[in-house]
Protein backbone atom coordinates (compact mmCIF):
# COMPACT_ATOMS: atom_id res chain seq x y z
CA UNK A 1 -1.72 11.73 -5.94
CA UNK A 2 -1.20 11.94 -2.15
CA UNK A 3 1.25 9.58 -0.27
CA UNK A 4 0.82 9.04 3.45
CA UNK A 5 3.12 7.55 5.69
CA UNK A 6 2.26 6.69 9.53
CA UNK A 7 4.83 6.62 12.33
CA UNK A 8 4.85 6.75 16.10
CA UNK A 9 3.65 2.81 17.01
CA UNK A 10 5.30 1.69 19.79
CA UNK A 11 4.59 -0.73 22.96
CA UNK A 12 2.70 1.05 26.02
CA UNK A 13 1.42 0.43 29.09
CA UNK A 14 -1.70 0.54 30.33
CA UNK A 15 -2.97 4.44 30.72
CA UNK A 16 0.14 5.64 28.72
CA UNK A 17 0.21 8.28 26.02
CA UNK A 18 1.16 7.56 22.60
CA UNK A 19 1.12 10.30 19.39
CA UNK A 20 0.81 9.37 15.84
CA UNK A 21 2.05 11.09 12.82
CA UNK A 22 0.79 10.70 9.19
CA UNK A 23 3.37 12.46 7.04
CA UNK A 24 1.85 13.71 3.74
CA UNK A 25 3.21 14.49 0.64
CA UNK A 26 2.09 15.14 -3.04
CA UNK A 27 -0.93 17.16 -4.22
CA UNK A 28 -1.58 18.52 -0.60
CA UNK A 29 -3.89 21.18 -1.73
CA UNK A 30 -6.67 19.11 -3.17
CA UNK A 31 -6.94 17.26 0.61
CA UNK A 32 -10.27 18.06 2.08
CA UNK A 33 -10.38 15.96 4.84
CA UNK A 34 -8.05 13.59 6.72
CA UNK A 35 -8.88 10.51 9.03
CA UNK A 36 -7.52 8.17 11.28
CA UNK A 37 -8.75 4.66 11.12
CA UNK A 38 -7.71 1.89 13.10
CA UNK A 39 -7.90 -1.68 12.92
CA UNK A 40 -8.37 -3.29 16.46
CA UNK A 41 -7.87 -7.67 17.00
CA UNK A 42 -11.26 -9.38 16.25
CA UNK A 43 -12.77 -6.44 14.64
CA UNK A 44 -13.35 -4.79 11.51
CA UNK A 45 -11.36 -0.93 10.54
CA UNK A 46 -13.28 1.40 12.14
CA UNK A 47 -13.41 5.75 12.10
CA UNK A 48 -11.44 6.98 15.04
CA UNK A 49 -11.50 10.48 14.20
CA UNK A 50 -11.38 13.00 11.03
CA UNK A 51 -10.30 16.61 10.70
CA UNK A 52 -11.34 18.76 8.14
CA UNK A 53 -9.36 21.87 9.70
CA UNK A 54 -8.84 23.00 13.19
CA UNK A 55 -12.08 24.48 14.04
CA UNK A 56 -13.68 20.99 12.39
CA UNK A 57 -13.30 18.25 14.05
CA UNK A 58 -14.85 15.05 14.44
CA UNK A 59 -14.33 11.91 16.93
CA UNK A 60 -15.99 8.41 16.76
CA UNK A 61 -18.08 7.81 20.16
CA UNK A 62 -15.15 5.55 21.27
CA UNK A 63 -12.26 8.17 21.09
CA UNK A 64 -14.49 11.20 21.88
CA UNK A 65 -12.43 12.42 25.18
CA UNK A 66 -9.12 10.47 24.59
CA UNK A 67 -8.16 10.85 21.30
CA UNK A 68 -7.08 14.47 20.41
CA UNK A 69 -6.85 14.97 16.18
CA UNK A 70 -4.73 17.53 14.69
CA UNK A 71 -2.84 18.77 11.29
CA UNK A 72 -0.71 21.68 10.36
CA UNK A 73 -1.89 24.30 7.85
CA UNK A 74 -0.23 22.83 4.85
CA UNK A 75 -1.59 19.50 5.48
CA UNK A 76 1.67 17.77 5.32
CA UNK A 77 1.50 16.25 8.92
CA UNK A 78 -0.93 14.73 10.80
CA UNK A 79 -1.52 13.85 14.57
CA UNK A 80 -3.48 11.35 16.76
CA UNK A 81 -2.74 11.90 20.43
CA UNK A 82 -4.13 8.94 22.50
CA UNK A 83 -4.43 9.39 26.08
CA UNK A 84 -4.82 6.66 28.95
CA UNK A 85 -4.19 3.60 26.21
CA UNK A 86 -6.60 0.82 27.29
CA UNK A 87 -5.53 -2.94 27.14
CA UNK A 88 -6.46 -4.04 23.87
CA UNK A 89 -3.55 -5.46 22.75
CA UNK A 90 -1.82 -4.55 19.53
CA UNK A 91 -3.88 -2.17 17.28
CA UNK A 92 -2.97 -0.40 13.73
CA UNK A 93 -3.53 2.79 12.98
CA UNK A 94 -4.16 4.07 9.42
CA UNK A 95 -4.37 7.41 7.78
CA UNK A 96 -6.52 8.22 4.89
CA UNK A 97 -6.69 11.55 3.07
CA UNK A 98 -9.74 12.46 0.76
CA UNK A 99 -9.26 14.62 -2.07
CA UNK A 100 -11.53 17.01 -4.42
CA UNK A 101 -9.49 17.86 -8.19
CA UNK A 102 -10.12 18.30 -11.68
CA UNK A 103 -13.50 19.04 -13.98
CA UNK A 104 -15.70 17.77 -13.36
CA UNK A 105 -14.92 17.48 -9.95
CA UNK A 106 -13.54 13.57 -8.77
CA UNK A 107 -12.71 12.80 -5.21
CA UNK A 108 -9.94 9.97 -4.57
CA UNK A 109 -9.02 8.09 -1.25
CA UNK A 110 -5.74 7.44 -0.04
CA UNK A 111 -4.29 5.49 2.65
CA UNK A 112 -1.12 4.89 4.39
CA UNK A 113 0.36 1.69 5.39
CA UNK A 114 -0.61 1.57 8.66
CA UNK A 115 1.35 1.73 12.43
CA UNK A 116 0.67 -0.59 15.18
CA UNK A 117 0.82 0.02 18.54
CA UNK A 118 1.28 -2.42 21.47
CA UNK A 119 -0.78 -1.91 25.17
CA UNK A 120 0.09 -4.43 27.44
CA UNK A 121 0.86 -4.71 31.15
């Protein structure tokens, strides 16, 4: 079991910064990977970006170059630094964790509950 808990939404302006944390807790060792989705108005969730550790990295084509991912070494936190926010109006962040336990092997999914964040001018 692995419980996630966002934090960091807040209203911005156009071309601020904003950082997101996921704080993890639980059976940390069996993570394997940890995303950030994020649920924009009109649209479905979509991948922003997943880490799998430091040297692994992934970003959707949308945050590639704006969105910086990151995670300490015993998994328990989680980052999403967004630079120059873009006017979309309010958008939720979410962060999953996937995890690999038992035999034979089983992989769960966890999510948190989600943080918004507000761009507007």
């Amino acid at each position: 079991q692995v419980d996630l808990v966002e934090s960091g939404g807040a209203e911005v302006r156009p071309g601020g910064s904003l950082t997101l944390t996921c704080a993890a807790s639980g059976s940390l060792s069996q993570i394997v990977k940890m995303d950030w989705y994020r649920l924009v108005p009109g649209n479905e969730r979509e991948w922003v970006a997943t880490i799998r550790s430091a040297h692994n990295l992934q970003y959707s084509d949308a945050a590639r170059g704006h969105f910086t991912i990151s995670r300490t070494d015993a998994k328990d936190f989680m980052n999403l630094q967004i630079n120059n926010l873009r006017p979309v109006g309010t958008c939720a962040y979410f962060c999953h964790a996937g995890t690999v336990h038992g035999a034979p092997e089983r992989r769960s999914h966890y999510w948190g509950q989600g943080a918004q964040d507000t761009v507007s001018s």
